[in-house]
C-alpha atoms as a PDB file:
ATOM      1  CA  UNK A   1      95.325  82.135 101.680  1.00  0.00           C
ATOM      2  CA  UNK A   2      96.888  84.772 103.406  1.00  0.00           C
ATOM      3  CA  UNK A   3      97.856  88.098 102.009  1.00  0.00           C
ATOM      4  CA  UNK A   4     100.869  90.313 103.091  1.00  0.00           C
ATOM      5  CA  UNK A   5      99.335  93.488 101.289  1.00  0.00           C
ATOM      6  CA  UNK A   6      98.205  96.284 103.944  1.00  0.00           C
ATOM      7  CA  UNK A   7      94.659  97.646 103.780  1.00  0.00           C
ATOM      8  CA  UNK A   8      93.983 101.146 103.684  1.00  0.00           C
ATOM      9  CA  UNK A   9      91.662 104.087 103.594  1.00  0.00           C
ATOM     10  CA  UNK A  10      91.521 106.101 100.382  1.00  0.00           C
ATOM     11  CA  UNK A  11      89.064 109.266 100.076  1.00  0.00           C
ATOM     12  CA  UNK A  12      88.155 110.255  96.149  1.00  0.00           C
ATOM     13  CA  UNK A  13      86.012 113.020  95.104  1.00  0.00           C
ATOM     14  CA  UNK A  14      82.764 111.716  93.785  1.00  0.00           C
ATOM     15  CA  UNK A  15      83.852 112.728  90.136  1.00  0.00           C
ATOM     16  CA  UNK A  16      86.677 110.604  90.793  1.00  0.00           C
ATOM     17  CA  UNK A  17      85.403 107.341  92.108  1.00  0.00           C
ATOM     18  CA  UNK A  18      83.152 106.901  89.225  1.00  0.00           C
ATOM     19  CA  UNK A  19      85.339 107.374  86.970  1.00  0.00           C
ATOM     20  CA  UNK A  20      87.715 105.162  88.081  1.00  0.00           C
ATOM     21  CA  UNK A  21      84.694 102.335  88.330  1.00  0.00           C
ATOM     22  CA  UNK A  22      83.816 103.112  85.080  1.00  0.00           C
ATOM     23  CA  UNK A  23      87.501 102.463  83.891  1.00  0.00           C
ATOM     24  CA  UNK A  24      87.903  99.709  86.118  1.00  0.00           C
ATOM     25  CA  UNK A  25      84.721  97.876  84.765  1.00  0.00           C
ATOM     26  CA  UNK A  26      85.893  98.536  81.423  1.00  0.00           C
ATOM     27  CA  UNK A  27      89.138  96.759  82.201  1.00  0.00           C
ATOM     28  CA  UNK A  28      87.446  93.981  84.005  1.00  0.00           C
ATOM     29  CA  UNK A  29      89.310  94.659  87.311  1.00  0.00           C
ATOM     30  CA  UNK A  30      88.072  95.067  90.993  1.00  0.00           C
ATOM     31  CA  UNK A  31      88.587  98.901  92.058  1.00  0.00           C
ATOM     32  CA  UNK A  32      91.133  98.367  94.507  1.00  0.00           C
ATOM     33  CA  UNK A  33      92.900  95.988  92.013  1.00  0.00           C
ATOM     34  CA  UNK A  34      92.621  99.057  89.339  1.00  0.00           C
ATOM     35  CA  UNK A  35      93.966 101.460  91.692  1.00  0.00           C
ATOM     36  CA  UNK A  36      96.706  99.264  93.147  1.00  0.00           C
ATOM     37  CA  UNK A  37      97.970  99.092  89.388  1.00  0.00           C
ATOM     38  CA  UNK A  38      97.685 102.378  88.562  1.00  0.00           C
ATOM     39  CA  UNK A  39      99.526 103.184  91.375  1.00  0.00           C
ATOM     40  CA  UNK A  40     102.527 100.402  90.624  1.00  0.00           C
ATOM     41  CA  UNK A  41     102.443 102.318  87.080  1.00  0.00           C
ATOM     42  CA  UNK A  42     103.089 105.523  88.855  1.00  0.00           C
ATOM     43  CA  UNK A  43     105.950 104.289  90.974  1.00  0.00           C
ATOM     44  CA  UNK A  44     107.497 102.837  87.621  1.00  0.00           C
ATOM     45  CA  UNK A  45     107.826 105.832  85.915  1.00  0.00           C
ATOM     46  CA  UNK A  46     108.768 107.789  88.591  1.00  0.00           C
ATOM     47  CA  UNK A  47     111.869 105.553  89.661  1.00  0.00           C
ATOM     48  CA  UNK A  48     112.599 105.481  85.663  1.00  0.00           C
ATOM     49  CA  UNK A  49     113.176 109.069  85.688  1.00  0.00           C
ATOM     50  CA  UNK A  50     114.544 109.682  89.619  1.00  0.00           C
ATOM     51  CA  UNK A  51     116.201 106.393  90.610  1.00  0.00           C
ATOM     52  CA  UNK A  52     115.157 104.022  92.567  1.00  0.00           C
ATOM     53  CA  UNK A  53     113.295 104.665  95.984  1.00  0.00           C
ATOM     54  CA  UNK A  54     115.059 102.991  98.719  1.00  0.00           C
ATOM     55  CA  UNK A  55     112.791 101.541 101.529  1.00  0.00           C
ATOM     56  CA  UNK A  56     114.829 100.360 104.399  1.00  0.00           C
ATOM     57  CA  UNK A  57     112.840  98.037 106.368  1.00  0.00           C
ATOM     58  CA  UNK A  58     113.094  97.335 110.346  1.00  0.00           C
ATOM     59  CA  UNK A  59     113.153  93.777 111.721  1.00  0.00           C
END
């Protein structure tokens, strides 16, 4: 099945990748699917507290 989600490169710190697979494992989630969340999370509370971010899209 196709996917419209864009793939990416992310760098980490060492400290910081393991960690995060550590918490991902924990929560039974790939990496990227942990990270992707965490980021959704992010962008959440951040609209909560400065409205909305407004993406205009081409055609």
């Amino acid at each position: 099945m196709p996917t419209n989600k864009i793939q990416t490169g992310l760098r980490l710190n060492e400290m910081t990748y393991e960690k995060v697979k550590v918490i991902s494992t924990r929560e039974q989630r790939s990496m990227n699917n942990f990270i992707e969340f965490v980021i959704q999370r992010y962008i959440e509370e951040y609209e909560c507290k400065n409205g909305e971010i407004e993406i205009l899209l081409e055609d």
